[in-house]
N, C-alpha and C. Protein backbone atom coordinates (compact mmCIF):
# COMPACT_ATOMS: atom_id res chain seq x y z
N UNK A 1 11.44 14.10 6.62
CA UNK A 1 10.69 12.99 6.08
C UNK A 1 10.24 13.29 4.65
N UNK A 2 9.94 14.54 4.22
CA UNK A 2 9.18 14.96 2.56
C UNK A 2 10.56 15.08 2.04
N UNK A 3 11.80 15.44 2.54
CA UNK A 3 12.60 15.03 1.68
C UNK A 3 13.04 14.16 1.07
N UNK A 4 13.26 12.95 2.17
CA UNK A 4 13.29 11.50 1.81
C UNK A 4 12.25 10.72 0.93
N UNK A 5 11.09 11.30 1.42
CA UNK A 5 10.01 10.78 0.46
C UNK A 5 10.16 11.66 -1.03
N UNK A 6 10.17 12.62 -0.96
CA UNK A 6 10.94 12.78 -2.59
C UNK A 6 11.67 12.04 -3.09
N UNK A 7 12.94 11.83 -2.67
CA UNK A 7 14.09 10.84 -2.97
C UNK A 7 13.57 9.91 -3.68
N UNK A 8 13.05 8.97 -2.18
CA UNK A 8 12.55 7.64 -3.33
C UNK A 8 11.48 7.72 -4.61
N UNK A 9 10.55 8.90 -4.29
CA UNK A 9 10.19 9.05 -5.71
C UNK A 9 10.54 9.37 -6.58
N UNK A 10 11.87 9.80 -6.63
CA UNK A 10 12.70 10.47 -7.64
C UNK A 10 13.48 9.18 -8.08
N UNK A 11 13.39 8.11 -7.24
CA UNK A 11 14.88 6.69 -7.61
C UNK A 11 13.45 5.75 -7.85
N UNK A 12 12.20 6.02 -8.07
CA UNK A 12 11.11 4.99 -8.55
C UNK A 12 10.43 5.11 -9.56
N UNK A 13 10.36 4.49 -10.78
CA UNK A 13 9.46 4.40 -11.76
C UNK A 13 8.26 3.60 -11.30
N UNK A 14 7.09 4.52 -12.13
CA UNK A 14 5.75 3.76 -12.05
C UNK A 14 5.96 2.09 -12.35
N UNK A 15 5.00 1.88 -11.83
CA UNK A 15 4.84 0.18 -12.09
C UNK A 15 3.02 -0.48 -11.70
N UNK A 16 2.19 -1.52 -12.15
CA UNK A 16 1.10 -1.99 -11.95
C UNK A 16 1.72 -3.24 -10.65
N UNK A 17 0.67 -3.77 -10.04
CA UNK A 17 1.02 -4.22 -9.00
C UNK A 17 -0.21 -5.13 -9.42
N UNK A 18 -0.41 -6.45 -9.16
CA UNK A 18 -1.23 -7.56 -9.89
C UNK A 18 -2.22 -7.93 -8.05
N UNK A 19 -2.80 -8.27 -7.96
CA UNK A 19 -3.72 -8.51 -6.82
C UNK A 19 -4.41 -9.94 -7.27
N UNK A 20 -4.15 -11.14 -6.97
CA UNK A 20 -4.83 -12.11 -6.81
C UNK A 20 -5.37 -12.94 -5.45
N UNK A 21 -5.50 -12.74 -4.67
CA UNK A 21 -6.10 -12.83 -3.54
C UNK A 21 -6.29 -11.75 -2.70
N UNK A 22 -7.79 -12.59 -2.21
CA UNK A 22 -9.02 -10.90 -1.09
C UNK A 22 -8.66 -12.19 0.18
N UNK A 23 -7.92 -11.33 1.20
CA UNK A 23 -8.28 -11.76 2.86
C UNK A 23 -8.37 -10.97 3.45
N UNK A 24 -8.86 -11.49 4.77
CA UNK A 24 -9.39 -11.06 5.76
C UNK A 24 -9.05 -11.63 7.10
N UNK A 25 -8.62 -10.71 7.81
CA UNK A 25 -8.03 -11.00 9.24
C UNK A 25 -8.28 -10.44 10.50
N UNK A 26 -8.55 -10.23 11.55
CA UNK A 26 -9.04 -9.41 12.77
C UNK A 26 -7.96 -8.35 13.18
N UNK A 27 -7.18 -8.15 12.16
CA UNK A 27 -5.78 -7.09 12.55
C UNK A 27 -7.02 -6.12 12.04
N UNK A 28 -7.21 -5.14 12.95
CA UNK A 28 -8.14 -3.76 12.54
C UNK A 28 -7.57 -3.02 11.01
N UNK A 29 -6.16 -3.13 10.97
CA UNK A 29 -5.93 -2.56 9.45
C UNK A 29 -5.99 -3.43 8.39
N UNK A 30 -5.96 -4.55 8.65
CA UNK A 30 -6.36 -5.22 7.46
C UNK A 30 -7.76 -6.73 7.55
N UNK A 31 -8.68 -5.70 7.85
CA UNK A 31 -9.93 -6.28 8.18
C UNK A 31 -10.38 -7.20 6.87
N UNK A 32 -10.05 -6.48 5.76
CA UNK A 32 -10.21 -6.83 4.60
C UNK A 32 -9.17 -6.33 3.54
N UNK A 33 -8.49 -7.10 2.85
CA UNK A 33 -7.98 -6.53 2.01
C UNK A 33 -7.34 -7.62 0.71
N UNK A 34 -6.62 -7.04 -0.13
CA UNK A 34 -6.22 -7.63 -1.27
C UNK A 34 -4.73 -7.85 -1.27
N UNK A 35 -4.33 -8.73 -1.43
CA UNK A 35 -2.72 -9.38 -0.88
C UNK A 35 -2.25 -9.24 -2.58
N UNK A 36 -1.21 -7.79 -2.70
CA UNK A 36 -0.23 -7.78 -3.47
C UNK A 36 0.87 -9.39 -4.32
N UNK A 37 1.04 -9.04 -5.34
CA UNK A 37 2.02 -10.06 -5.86
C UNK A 37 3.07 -9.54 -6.03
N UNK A 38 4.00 -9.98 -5.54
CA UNK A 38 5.34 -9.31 -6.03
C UNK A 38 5.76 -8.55 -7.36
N UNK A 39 6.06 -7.43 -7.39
CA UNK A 39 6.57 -6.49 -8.08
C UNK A 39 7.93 -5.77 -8.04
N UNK A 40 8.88 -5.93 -8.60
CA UNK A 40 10.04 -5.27 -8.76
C UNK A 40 9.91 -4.08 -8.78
N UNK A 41 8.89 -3.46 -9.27
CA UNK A 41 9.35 -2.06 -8.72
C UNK A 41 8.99 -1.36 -7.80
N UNK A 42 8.44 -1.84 -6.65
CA UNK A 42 7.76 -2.01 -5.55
C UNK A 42 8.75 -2.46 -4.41
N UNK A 43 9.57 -3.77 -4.58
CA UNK A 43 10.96 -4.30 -3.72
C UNK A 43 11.90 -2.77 -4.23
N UNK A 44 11.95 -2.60 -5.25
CA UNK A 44 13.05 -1.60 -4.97
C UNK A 44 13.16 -0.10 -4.32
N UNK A 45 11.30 0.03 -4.20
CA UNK A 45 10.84 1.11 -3.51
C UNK A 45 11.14 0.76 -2.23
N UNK A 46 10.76 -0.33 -1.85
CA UNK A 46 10.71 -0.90 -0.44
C UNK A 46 12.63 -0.85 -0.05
N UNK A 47 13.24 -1.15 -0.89
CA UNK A 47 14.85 -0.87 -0.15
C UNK A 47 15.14 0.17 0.00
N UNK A 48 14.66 0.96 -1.24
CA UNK A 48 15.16 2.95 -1.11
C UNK A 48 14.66 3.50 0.73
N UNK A 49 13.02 2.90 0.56
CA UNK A 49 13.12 3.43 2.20
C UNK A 49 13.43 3.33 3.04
N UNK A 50 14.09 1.59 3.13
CA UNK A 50 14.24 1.31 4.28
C UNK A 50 15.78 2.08 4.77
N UNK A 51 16.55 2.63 3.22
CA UNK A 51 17.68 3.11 3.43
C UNK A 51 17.68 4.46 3.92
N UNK A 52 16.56 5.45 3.93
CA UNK A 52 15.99 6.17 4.87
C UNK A 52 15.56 6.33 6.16
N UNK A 53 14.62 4.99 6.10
CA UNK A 53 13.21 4.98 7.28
C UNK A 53 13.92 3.67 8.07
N UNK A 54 14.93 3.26 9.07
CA UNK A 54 15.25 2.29 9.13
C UNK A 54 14.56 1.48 10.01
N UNK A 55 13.46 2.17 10.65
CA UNK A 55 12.78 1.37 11.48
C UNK A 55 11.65 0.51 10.42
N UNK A 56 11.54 0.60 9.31
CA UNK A 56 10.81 -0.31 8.40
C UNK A 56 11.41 -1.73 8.13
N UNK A 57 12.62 -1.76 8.70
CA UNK A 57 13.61 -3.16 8.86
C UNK A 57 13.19 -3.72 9.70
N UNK A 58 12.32 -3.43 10.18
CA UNK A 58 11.61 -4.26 11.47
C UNK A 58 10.54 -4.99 11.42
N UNK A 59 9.87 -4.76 10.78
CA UNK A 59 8.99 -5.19 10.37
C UNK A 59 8.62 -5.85 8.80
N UNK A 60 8.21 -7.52 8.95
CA UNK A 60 8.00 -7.26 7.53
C UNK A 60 7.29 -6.99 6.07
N UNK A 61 7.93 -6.91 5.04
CA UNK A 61 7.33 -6.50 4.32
C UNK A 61 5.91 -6.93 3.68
N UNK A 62 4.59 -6.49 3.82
CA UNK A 62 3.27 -7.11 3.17
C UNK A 62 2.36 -6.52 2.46
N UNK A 63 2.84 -5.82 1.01
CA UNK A 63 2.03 -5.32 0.46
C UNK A 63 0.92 -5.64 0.54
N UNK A 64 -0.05 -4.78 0.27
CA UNK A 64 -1.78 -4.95 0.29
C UNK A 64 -2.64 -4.07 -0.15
N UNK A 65 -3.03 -3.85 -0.03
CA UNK A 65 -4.49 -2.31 -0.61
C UNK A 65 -5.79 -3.12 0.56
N UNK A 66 -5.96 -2.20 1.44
CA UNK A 66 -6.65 -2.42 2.30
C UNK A 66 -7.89 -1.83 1.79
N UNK A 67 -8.81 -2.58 2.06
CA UNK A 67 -10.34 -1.99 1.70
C UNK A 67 -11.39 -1.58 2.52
N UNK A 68 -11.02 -2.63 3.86
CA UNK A 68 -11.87 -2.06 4.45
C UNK A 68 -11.08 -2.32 5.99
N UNK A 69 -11.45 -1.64 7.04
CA UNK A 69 -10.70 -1.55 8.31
C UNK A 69 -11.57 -1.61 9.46
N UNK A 70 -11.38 -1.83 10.95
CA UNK A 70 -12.59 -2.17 11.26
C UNK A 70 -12.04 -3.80 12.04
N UNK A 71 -12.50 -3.91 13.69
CA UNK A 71 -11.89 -5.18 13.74
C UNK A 71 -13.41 -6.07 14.10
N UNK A 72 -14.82 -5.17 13.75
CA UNK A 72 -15.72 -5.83 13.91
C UNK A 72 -16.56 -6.25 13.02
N UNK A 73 -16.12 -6.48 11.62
CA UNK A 73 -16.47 -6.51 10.39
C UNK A 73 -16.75 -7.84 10.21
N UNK A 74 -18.36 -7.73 10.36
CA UNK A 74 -18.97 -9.32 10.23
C UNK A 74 -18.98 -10.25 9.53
N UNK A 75 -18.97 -11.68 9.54
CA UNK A 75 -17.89 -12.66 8.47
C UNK A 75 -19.19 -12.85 7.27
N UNK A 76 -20.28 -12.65 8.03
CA UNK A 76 -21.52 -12.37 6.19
C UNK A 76 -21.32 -11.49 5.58
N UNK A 77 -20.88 -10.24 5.92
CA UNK A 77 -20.87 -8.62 5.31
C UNK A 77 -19.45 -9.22 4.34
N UNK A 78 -18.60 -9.23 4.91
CA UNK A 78 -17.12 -9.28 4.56
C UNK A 78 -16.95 -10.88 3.75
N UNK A 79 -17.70 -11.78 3.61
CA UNK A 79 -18.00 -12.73 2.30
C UNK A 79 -19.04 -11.64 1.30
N UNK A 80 -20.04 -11.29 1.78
CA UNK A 80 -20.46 -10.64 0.58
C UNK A 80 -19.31 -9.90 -0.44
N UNK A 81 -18.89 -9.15 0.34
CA UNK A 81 -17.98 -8.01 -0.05
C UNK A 81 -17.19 -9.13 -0.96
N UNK A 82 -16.15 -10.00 -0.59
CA UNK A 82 -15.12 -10.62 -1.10
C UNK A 82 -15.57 -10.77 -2.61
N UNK A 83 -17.27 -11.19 -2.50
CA UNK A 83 -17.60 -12.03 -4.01
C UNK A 83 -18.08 -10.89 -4.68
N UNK A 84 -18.06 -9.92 -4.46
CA UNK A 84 -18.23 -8.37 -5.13
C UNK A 84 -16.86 -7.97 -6.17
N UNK A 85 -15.54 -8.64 -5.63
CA UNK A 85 -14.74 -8.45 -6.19
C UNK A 85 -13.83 -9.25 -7.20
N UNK A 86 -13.71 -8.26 -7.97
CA UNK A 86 -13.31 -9.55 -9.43
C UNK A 86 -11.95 -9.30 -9.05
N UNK A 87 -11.23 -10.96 -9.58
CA UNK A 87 -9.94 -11.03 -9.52
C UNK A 87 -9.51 -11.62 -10.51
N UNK A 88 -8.28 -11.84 -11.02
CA UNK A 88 -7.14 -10.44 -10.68
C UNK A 88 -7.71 -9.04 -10.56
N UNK A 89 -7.12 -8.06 -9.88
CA UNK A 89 -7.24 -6.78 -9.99
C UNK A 89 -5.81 -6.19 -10.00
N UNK A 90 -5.08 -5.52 -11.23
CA UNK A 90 -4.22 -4.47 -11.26
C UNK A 90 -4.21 -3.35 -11.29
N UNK A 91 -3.49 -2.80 -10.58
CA UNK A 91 -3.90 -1.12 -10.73
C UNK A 91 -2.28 -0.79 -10.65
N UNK A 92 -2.51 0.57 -11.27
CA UNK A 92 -1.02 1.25 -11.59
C UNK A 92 -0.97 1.75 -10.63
N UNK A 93 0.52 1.98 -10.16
CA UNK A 93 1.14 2.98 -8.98
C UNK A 93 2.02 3.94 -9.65
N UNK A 94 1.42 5.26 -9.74
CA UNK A 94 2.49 6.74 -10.23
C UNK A 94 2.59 7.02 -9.34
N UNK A 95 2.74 6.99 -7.98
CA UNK A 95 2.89 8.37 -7.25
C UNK A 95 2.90 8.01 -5.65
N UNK A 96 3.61 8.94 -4.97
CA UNK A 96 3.98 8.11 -3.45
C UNK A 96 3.75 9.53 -2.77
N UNK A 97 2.41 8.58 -1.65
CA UNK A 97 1.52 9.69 -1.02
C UNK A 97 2.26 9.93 0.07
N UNK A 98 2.06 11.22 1.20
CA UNK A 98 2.68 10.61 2.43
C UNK A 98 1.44 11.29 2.95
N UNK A 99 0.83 10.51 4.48
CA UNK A 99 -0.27 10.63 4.89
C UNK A 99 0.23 10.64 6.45
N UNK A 100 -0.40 11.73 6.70
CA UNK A 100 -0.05 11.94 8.43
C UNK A 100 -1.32 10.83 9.17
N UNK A 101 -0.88 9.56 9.85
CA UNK A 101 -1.55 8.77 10.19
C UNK A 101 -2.65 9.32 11.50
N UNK A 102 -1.77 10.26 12.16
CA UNK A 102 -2.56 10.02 13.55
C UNK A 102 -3.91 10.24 13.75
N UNK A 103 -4.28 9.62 14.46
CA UNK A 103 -5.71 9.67 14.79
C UNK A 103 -6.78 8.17 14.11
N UNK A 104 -7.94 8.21 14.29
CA UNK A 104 -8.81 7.36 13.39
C UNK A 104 -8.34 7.70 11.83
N UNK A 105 -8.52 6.25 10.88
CA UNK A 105 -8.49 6.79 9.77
C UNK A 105 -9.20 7.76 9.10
N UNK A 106 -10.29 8.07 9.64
CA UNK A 106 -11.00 9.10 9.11
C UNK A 106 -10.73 10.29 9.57
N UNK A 107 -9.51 10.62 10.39
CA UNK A 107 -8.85 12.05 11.09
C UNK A 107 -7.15 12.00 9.56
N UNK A 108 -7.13 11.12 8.94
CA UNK A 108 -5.52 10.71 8.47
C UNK A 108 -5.75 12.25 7.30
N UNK A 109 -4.40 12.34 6.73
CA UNK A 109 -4.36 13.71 6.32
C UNK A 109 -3.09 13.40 4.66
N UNK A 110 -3.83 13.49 3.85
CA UNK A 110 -2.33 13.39 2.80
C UNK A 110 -1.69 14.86 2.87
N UNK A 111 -0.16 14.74 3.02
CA UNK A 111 0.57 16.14 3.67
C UNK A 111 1.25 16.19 2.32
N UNK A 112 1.70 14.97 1.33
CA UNK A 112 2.36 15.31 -0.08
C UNK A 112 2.19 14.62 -0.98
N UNK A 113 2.55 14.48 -2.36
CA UNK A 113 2.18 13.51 -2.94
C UNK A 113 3.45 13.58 -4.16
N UNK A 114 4.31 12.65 -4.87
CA UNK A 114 5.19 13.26 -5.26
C UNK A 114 4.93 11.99 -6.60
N UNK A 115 5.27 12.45 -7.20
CA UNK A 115 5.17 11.73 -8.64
C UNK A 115 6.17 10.45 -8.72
N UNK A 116 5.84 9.25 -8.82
CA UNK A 116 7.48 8.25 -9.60
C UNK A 116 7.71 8.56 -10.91
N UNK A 117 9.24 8.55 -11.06
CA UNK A 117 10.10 9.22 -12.27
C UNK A 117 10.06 8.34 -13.31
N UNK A 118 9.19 8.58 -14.26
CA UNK A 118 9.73 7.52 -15.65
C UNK A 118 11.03 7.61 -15.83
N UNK A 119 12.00 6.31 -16.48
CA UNK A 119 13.14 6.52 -16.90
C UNK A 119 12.84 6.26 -18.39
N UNK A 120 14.04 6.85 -18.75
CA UNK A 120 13.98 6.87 -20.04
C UNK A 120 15.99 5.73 -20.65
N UNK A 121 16.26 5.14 -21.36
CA UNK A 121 16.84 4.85 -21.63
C UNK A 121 17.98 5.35 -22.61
């Protein structure tokens, strides 16, 4: 698996990822979060793995940046929260973590972290 996850960081240049909408849903992982806009260099990350990881073909694709997790996250707390946050929000992506999930998120473990490759022309 850290090999493959090298790979695609080695076939991915950095890229910013634009965030214009905060939802919220009773899926415990995305109790709250910020719904990605499409990014090209993000779809092409997303094919490198799936040409690895093929069980990611199964499911589909929904970028996000989760903020908060939690499937009992009260709908006053989680409006406060929403209007706390300014939008748009972009943030840059250098680097592709890999995180051993098991357990509560607060047991999760980053095992590597590997840089995306600027290209140069």
């Amino acid at each position: 698996m850290l090999t493959y996850s090298r790979q695609i960081a080695d076939q991915t240049c950095p890229g910013q990822i634009a965030f214009n909408t905060l939802e919220m849903t009773p899926d415990y992982f995305r109790a709250l979060f910020l719904k990605a806009c499409s990014a090209d260099f993000l779809s092409r990350a997303r094919k490198s793995a799936e040409s690895f990881f093929s069980l990611l073909t199964e499911r589909p694709f929904t970028p996000h940046l989760s903020l908060v997790y939690g499937s009992d996250l009260p709908e006053l707390k989680a409006r406060s929260l929403m209007s706390d946050i300014p939008l748009p929000y972009t943030a840059l992506f250098d680097r592709l973590d890999v995180v051993r999930t098991q357990g509560a998120p607060e047991q999760w473990n980053l095992i590597a972290s590997f840089p995306l490759k600027e290209f140069s022309l």
